[in-house]
C-alpha atoms as a PDB file:
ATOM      1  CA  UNK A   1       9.641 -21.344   7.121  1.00  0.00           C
ATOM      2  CA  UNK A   2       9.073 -18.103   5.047  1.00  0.00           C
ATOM      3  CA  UNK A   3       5.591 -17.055   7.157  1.00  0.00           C
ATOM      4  CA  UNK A   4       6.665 -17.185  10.277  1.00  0.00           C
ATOM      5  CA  UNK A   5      10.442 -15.803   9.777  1.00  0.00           C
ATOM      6  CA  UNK A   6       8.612 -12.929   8.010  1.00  0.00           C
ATOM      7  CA  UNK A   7       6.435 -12.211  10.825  1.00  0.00           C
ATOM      8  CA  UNK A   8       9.246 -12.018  13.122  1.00  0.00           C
ATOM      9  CA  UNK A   9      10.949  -9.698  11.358  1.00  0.00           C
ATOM     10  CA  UNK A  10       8.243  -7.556  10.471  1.00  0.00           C
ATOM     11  CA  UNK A  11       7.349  -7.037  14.639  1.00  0.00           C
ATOM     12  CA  UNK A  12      10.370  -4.312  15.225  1.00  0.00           C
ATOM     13  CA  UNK A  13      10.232  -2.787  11.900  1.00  0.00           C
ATOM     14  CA  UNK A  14       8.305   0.848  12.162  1.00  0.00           C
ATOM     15  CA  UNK A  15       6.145   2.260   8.699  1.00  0.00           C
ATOM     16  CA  UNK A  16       5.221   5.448   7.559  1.00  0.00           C
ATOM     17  CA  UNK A  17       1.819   4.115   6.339  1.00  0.00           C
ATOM     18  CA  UNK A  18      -0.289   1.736   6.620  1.00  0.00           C
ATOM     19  CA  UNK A  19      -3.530  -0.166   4.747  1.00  0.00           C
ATOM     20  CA  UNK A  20      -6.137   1.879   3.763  1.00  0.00           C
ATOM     21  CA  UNK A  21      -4.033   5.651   4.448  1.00  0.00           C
ATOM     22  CA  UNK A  22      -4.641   8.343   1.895  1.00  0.00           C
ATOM     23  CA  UNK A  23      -1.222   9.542   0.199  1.00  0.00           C
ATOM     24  CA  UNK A  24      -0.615  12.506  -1.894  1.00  0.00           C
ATOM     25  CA  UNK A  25       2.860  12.037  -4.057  1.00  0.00           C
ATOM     26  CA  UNK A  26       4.560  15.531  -4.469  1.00  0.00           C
ATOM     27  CA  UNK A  27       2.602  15.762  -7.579  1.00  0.00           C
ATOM     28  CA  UNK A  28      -0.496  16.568  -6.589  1.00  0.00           C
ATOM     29  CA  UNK A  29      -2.011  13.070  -7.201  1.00  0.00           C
ATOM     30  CA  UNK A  30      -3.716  10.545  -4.322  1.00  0.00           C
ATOM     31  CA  UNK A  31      -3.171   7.112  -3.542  1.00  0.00           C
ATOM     32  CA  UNK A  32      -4.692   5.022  -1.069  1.00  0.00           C
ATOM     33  CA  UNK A  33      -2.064   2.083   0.335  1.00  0.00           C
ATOM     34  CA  UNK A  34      -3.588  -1.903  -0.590  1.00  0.00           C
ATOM     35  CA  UNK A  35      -0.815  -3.009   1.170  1.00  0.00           C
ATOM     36  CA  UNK A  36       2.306  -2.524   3.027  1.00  0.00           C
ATOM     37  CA  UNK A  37       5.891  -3.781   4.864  1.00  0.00           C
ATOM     38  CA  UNK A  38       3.292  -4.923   8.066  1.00  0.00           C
ATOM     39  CA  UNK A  39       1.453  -7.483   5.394  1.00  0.00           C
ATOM     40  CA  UNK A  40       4.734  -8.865   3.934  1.00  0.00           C
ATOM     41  CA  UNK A  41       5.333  -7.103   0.675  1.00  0.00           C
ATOM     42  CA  UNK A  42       8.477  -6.931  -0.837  1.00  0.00           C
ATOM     43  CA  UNK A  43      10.370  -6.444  -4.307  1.00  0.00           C
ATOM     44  CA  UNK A  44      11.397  -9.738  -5.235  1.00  0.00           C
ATOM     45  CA  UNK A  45      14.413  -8.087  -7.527  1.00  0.00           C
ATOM     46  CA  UNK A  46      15.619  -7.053  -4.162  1.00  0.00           C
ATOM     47  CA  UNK A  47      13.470  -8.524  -1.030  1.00  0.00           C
ATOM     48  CA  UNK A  48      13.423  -4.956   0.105  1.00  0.00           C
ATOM     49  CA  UNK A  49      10.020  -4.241   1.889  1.00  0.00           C
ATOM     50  CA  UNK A  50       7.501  -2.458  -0.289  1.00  0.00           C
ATOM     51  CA  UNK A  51       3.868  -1.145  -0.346  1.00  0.00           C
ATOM     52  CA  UNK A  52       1.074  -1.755  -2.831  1.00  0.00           C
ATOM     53  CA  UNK A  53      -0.898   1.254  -3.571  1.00  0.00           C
ATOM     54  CA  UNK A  54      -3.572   2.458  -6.231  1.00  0.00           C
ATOM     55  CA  UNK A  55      -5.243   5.939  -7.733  1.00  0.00           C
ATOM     56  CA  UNK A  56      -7.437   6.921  -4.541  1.00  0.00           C
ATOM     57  CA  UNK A  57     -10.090   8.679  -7.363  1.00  0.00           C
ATOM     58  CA  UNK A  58     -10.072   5.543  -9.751  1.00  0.00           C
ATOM     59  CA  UNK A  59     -13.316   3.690  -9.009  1.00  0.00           C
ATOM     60  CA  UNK A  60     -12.745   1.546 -12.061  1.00  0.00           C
ATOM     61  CA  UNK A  61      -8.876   0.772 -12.038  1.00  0.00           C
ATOM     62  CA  UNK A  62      -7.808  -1.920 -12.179  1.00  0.00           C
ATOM     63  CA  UNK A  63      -3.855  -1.199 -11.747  1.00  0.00           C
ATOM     64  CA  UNK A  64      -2.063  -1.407  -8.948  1.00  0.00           C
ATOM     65  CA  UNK A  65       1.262  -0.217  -7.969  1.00  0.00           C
ATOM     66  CA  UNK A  66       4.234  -1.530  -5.866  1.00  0.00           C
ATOM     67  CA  UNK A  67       7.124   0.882  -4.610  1.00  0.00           C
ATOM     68  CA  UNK A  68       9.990   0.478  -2.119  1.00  0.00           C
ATOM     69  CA  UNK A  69       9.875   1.158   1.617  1.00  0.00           C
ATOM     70  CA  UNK A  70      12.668   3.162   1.258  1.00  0.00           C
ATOM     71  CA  UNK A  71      11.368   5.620  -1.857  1.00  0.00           C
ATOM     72  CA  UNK A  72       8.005   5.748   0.103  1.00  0.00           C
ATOM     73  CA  UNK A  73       9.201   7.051   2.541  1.00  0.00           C
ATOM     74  CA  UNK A  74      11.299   9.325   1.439  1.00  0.00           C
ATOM     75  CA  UNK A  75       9.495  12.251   1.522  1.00  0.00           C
ATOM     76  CA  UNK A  76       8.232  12.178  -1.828  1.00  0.00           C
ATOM     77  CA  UNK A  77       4.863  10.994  -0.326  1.00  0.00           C
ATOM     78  CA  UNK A  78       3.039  12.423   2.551  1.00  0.00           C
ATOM     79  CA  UNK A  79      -0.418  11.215   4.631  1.00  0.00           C
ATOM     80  CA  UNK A  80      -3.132  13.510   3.598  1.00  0.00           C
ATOM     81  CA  UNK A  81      -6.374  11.396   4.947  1.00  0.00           C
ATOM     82  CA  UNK A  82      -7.897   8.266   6.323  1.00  0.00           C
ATOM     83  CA  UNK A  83     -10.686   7.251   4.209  1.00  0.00           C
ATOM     84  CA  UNK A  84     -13.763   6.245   5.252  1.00  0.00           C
ATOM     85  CA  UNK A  85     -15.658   2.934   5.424  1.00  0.00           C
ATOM     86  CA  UNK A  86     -17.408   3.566   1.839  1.00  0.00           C
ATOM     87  CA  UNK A  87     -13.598   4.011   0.263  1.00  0.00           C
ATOM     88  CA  UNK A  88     -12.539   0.593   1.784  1.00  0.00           C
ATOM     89  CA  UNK A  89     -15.444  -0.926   0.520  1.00  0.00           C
ATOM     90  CA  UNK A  90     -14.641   0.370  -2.991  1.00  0.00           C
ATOM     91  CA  UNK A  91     -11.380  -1.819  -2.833  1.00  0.00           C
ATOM     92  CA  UNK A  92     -13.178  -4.365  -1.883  1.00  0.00           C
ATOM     93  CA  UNK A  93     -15.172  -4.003  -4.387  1.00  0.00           C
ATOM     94  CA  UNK A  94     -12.495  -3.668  -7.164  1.00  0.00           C
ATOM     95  CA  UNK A  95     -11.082  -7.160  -6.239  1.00  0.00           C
ATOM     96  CA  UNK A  96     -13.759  -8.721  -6.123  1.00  0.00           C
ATOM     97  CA  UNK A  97     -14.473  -7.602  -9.975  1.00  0.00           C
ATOM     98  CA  UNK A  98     -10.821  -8.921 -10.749  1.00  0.00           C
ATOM     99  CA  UNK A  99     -11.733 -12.117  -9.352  1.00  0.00           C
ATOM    100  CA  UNK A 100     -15.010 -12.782 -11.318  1.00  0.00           C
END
């Protein structure tokens, strides 16, 4: 019931970002998105759609970060890169640690 009502909902809806995009916030600082509205997250205080992000420069982090859609993309944070294969693998790579 929740999967596939999700999906359909998700099909019409239009993101600023999406997995794996570089963001700067107006402070200077990068983020790379985990994940986004297109994968299904949301803020369960509100069930607005949300993305997952974490410190694009912190090879050892292990925090991550969930926002609103709507504060995302509000202008507070802009695109600023793609990264490259070696930066997705690092995220792999930093689950994969959690999991152990």
């Amino acid at each position: 019931m929740g999967s596939s009502s999700m999906s359909r909902g998700r099909m019409n809806m239009s993101d600023k970002f999406v997995r794996h995009d570089v963001v700067m916030h107006k402070s200077g600082t990068e983020y790379v998105i985990i994940l986004g509205p297109q994968d299904g997250v949301r803020l369960e205080s509100s069930s607005e759609y949300a993305y997952m992000y974490q410190g694009f420069w912190e090879s050892q982090g292990t925090e991550f970060w969930v926002r609103g859609k709507s504060e995302m993309e509000d202008g507070r944070f802009t695109i600023s890169g793609r990264p490259s294969g070696a930066a997705f693998g690092r995220l792999c790579l930093t689950r994969s640690r959690d999991d152990e």
